[in-house]
C-alpha atoms as a PDB file:
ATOM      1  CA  UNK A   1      21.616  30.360   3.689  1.00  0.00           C
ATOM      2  CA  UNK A   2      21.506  33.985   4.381  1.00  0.00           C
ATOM      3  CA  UNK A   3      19.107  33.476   7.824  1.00  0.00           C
ATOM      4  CA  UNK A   4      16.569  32.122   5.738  1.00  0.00           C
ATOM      5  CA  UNK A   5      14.642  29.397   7.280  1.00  0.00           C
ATOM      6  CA  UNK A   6      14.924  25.917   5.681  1.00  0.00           C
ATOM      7  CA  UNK A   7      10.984  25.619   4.950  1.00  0.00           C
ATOM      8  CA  UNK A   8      10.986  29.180   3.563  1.00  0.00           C
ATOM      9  CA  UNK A   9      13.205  27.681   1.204  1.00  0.00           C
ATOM     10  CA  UNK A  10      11.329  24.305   0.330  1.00  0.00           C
ATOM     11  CA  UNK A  11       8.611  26.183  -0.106  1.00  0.00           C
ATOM     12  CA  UNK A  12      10.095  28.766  -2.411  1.00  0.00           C
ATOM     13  CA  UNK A  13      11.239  25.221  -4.327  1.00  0.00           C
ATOM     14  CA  UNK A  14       8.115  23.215  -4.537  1.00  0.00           C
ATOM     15  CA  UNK A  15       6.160  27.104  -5.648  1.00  0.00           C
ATOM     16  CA  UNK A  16       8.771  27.025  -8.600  1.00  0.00           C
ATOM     17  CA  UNK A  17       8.296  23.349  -9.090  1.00  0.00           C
ATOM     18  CA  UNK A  18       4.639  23.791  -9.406  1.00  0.00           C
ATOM     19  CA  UNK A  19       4.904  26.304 -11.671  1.00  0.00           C
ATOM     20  CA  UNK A  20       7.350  24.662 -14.564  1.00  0.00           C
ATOM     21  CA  UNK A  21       4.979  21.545 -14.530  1.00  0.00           C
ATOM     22  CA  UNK A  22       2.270  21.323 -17.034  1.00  0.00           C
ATOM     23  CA  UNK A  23      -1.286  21.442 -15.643  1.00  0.00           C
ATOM     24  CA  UNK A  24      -1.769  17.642 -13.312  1.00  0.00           C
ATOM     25  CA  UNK A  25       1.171  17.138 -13.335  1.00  0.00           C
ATOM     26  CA  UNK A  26       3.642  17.273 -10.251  1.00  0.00           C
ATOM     27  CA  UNK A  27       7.122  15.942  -9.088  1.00  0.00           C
ATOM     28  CA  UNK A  28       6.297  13.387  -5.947  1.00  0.00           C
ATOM     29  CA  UNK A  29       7.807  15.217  -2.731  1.00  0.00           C
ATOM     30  CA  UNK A  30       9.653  11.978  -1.568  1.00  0.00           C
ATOM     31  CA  UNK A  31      11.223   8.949  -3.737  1.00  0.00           C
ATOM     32  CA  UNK A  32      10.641   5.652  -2.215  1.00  0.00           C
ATOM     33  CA  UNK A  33      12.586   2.464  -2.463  1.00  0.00           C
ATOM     34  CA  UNK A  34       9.809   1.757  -5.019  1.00  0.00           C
ATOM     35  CA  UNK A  35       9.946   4.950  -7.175  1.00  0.00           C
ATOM     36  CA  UNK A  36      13.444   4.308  -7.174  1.00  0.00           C
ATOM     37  CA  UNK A  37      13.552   0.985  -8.948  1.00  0.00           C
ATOM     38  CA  UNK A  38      10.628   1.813 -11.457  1.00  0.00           C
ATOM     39  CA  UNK A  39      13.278   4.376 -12.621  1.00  0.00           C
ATOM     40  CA  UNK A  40      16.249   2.171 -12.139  1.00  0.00           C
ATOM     41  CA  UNK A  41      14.136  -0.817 -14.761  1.00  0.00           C
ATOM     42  CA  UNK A  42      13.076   2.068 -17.217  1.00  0.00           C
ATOM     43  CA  UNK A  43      12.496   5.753 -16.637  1.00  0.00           C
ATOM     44  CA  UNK A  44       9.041   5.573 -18.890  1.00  0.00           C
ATOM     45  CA  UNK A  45       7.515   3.816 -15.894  1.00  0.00           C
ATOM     46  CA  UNK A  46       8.427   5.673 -13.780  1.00  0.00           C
ATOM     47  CA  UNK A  47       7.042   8.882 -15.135  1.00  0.00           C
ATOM     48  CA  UNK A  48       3.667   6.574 -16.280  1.00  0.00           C
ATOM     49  CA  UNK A  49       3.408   5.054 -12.853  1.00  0.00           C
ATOM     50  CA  UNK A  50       4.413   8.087 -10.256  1.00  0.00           C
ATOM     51  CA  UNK A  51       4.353  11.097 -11.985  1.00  0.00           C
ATOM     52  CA  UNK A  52       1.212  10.884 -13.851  1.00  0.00           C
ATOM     53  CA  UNK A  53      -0.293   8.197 -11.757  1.00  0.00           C
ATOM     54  CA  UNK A  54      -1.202   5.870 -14.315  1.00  0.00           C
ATOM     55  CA  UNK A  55      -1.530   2.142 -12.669  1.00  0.00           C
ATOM     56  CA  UNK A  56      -2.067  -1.502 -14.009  1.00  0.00           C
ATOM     57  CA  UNK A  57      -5.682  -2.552 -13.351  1.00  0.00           C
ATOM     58  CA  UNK A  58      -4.730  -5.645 -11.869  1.00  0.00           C
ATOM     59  CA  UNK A  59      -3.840  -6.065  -8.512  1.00  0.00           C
ATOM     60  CA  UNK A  60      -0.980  -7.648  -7.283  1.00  0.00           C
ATOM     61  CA  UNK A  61      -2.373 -11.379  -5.479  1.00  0.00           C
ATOM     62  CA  UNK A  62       0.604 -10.891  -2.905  1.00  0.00           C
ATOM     63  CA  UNK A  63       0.469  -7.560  -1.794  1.00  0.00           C
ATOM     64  CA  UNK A  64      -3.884  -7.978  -1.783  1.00  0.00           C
ATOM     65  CA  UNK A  65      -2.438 -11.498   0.185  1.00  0.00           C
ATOM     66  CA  UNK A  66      -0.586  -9.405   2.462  1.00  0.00           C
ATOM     67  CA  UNK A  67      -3.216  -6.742   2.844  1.00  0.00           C
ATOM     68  CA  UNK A  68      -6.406  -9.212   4.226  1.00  0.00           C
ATOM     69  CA  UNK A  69      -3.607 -11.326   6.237  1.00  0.00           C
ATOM     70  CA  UNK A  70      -2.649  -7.983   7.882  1.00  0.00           C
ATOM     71  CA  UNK A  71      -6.153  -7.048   8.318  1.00  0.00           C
ATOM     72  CA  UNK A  72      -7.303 -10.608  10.037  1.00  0.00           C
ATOM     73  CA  UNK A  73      -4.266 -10.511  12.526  1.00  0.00           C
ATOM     74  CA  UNK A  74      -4.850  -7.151  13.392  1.00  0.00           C
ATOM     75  CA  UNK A  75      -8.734  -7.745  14.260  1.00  0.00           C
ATOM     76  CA  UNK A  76      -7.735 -10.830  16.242  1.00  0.00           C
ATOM     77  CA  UNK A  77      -5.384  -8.829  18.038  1.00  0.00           C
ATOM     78  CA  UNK A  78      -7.693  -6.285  18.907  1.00  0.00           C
ATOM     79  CA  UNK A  79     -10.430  -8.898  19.440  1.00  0.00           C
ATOM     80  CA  UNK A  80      -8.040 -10.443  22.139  1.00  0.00           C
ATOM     81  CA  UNK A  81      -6.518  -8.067  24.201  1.00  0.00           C
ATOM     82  CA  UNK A  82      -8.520  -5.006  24.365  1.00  0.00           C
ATOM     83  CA  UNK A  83     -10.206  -4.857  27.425  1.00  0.00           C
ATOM     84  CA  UNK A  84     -13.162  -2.997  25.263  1.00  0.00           C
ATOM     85  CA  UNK A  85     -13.877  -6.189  23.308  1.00  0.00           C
ATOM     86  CA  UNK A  86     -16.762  -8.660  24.064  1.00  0.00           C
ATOM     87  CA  UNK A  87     -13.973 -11.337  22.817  1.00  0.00           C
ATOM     88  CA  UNK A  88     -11.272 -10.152  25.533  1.00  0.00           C
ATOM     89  CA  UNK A  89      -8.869 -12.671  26.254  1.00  0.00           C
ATOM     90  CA  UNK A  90     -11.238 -15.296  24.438  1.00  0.00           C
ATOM     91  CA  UNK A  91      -8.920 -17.667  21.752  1.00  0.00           C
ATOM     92  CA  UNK A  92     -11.633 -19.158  20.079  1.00  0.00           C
ATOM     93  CA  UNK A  93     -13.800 -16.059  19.502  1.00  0.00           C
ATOM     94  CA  UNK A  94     -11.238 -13.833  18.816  1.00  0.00           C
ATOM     95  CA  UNK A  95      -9.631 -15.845  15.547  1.00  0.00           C
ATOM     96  CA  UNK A  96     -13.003 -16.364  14.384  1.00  0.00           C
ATOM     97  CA  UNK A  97     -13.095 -12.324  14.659  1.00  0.00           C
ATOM     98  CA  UNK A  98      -9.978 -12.632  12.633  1.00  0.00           C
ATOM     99  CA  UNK A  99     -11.378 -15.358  10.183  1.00  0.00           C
ATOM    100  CA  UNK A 100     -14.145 -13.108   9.681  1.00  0.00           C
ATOM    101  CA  UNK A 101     -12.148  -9.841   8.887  1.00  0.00           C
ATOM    102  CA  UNK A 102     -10.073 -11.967   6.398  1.00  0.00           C
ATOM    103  CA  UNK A 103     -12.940 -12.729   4.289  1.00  0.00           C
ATOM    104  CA  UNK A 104     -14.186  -9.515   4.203  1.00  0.00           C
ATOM    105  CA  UNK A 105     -10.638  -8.051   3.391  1.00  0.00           C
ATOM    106  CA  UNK A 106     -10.817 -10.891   0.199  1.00  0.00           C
ATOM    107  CA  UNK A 107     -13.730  -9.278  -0.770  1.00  0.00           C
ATOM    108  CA  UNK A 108     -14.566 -10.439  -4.771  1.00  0.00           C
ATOM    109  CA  UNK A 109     -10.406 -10.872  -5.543  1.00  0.00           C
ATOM    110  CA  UNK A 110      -9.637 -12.893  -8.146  1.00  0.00           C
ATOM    111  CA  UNK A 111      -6.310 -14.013  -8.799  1.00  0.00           C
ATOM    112  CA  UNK A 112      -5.308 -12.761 -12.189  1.00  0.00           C
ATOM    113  CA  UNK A 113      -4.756 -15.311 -14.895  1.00  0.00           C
ATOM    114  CA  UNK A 114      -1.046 -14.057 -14.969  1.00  0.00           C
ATOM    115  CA  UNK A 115      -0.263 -15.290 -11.810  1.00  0.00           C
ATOM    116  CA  UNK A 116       0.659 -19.472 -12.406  1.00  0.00           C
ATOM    117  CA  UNK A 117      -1.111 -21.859  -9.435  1.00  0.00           C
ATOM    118  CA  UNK A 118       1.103 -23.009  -7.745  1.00  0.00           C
ATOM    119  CA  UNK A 119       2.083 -19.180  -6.653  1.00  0.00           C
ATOM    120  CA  UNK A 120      -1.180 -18.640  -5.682  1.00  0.00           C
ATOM    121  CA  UNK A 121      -1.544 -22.304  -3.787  1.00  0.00           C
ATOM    122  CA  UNK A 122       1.615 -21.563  -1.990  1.00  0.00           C
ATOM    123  CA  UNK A 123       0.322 -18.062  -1.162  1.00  0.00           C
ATOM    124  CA  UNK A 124      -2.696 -19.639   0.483  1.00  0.00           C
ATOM    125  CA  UNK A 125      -0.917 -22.142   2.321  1.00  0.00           C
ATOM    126  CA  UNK A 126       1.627 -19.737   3.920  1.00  0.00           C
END
């Protein structure tokens, strides 16, 4: 590489990058697992989805699911073993902590009309 320094180089790359892309546009620095299957399904949506950063307005209910069960089990976590906390090492406080954060996390979701009942039952019951 001639003694050049690898991040001399990358940033020679992304400079020349930037450059051949039209205005807003740019070329994501890393390709996720993701990125990788929009592109794999159909190259359009890939460009739509990471390269100009166009998105669906719904949400998907699992990954929102996933998000506010993360969120509750992370407060009662907290809640329970930090020393800090007025809940330390108290069950019963602590998962109402959690409860609490859950709801909050919810928010005003609504599950979209694409998504059939029983998907969104048996995402409640897990």
């Amino acid at each position: 590489m001639n003694g050049r320094k690898l991040d001399e180089i990358r940033a020679e790359a992304a400079e020349a990058a930037q450059k051949a892309s039209p205005p807003g546009i740019s070329f994501p620095a890393v390709i996720d697992s993701t990125m990788r299957s929009d592109f794999i399904t159909c190259p359009h949506k890939f460009y739509e989805a990471h390269i100009l950063g166009l998105r669906g307005m719904e949400s998907d209910v699992h990954l929102h699911f996933g998000g506010w069960f993360a969120r509750g089990l992370e407060v009662l976590r907290k809640s329970f073993w930090s020393p800090l906390s007025p809940h330390y090492r108290n069950v019963s406080r602590s998962v109402a902590e959690g409860v609490k954060a859950i709801l909050l996390a919810w928010g005003d979701f609504r599950i979209p009309n694409n998504v059939p009942p029983p998907a969104g039952n048996k995402t409640l019951e897990a």
